[in-house]
N, C-alpha and C. Protein backbone atom coordinates (compact mmCIF):
# COMPACT_ATOMS: atom_id res chain seq x y z
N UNK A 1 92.86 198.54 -83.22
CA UNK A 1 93.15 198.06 -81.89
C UNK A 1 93.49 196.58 -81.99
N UNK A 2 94.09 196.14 -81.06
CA UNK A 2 94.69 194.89 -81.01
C UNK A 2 95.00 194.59 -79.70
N UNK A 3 94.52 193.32 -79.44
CA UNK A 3 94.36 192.22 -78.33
C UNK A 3 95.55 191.49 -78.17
N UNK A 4 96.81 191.55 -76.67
CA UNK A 4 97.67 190.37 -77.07
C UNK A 4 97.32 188.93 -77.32
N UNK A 5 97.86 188.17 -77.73
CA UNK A 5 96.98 186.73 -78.01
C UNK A 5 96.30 185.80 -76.99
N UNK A 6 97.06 185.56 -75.69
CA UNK A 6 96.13 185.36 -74.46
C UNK A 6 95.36 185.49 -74.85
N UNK A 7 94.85 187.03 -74.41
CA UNK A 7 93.70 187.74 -74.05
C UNK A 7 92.33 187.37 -75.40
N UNK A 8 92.98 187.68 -76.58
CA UNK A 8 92.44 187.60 -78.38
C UNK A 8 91.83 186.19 -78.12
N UNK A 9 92.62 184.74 -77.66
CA UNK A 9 91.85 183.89 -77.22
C UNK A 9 90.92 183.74 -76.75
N UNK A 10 90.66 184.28 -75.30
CA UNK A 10 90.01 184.11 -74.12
C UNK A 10 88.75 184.80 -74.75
N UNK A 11 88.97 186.14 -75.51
CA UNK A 11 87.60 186.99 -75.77
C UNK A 11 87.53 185.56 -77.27
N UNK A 12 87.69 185.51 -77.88
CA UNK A 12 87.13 184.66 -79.01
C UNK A 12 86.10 183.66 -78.12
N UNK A 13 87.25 183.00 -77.24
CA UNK A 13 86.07 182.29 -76.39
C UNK A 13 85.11 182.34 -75.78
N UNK A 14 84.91 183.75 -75.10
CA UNK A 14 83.84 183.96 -74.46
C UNK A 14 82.50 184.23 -75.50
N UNK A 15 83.02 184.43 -76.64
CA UNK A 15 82.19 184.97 -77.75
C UNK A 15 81.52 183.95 -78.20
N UNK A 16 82.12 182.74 -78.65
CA UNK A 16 81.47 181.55 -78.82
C UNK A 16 81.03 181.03 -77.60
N UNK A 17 81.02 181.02 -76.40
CA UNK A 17 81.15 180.12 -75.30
C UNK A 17 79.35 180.63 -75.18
N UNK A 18 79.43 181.97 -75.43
CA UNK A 18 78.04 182.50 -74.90
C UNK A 18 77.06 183.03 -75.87
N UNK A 19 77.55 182.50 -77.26
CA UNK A 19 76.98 183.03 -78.56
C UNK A 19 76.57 184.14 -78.67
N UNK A 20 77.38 185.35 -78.14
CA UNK A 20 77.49 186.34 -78.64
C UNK A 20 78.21 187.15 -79.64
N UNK A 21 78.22 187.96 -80.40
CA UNK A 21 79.00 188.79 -80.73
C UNK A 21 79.96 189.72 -80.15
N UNK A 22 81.27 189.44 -80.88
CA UNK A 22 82.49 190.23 -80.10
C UNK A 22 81.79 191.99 -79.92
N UNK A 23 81.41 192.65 -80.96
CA UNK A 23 80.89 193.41 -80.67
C UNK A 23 80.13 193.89 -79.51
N UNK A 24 79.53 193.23 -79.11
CA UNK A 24 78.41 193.35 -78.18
C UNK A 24 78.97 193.38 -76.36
N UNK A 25 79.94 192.04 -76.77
CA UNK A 25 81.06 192.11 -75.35
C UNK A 25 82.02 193.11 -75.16
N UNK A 26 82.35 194.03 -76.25
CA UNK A 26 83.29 195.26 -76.25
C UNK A 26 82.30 196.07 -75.36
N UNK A 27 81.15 196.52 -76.22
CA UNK A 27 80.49 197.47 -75.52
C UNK A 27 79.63 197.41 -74.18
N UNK A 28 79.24 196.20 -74.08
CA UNK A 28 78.94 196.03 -72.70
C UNK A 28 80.34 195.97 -71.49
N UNK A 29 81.53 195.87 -71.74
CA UNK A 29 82.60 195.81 -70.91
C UNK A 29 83.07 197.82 -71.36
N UNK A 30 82.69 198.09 -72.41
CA UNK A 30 83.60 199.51 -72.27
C UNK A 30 82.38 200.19 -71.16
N UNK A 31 80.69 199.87 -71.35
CA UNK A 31 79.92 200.31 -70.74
C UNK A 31 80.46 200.24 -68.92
N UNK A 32 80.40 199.15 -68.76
CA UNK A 32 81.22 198.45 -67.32
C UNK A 32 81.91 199.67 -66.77
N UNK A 33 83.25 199.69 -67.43
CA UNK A 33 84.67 200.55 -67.23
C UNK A 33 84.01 202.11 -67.54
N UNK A 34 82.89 202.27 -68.08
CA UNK A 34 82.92 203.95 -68.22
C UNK A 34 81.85 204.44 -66.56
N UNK A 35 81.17 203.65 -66.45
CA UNK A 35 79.85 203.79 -66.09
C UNK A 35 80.49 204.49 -64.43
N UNK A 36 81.53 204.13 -63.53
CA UNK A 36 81.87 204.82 -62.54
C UNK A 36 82.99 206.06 -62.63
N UNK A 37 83.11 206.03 -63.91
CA UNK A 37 83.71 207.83 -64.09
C UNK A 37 82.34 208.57 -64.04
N UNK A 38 81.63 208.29 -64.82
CA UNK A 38 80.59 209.21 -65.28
C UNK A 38 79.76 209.69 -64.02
N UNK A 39 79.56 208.18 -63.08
CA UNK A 39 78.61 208.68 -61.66
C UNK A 39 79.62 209.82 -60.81
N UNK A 40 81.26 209.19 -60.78
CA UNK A 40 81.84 210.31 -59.64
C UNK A 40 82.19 211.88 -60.83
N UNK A 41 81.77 211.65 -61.91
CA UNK A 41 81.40 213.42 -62.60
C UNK A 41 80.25 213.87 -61.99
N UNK A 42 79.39 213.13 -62.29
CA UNK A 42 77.96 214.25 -62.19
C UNK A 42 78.07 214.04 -60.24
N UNK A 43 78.56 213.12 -59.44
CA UNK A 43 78.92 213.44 -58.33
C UNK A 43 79.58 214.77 -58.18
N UNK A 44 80.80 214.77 -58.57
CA UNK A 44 81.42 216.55 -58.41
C UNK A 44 80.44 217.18 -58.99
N UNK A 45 79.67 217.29 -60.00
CA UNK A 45 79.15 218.49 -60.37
C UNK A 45 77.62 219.17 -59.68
N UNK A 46 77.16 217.87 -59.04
CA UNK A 46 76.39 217.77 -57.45
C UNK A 46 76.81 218.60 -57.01
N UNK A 47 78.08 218.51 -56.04
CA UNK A 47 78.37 219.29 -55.08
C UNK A 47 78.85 220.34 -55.15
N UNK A 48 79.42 220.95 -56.48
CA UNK A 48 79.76 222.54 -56.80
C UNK A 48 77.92 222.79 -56.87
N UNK A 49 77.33 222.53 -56.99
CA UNK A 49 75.54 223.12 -58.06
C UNK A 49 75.12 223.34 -56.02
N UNK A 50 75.33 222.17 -55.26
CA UNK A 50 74.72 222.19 -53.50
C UNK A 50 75.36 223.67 -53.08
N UNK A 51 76.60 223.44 -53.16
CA UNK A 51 77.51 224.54 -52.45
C UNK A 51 77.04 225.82 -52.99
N UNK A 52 77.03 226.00 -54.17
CA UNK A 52 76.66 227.41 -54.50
C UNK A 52 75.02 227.75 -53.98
N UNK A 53 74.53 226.67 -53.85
CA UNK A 53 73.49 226.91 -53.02
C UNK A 53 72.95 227.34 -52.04
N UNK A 54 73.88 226.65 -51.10
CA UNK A 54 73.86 226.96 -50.09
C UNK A 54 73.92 225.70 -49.16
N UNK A 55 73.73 224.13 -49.55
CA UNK A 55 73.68 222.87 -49.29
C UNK A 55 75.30 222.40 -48.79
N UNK A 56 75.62 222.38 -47.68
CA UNK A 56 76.87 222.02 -47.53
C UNK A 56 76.76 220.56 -46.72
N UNK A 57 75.76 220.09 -45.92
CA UNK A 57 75.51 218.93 -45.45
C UNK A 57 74.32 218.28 -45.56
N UNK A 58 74.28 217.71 -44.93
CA UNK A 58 72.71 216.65 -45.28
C UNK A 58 72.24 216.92 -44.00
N UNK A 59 71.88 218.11 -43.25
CA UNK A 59 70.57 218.32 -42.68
C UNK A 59 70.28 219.41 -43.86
N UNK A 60 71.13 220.18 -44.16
CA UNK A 60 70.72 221.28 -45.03
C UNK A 60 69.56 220.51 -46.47
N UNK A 61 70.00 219.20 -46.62
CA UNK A 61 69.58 218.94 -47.94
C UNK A 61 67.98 218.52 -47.17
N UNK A 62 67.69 217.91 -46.36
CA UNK A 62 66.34 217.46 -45.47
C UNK A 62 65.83 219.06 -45.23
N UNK A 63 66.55 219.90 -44.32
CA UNK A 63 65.09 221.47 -44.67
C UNK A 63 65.03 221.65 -45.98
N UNK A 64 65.74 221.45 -47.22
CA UNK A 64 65.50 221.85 -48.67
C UNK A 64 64.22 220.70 -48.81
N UNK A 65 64.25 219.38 -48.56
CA UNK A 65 62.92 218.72 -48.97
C UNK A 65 61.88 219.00 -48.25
């Protein structure tokens, strides 16, 4: 993988700026960028698991508690 140079700058800098490792800023930023796919998955997979239930709104989900 490869950074255009801008950018290859700016992360070098932030790396020294905050004495971290480039490593560490990859994965905390890929963490960032993954982390709201993953909630609106297990969101859809919520609401197929409610529906087959029988849960189609939120009074239904309050008599289930």
């Amino acid at each position: 993988m490869s950074l255009a140079k801008p950018l290859a700058a700016e992360f070098s800098h932030l790396a020294t700026e905050t004495g971290g490792f480039k490593s560490d800023i990859v994965k905390e930023s890929v963490t960032q960028y993954l982390w709201p796919a993953r909630f609106r998955r297990v969101g859809r997979q919520m609401v197929r698991r409610a529906k087959r239930t029988g849960v189609t709104a939120e009074a239904d989900v309050f008599r289930a508690v």
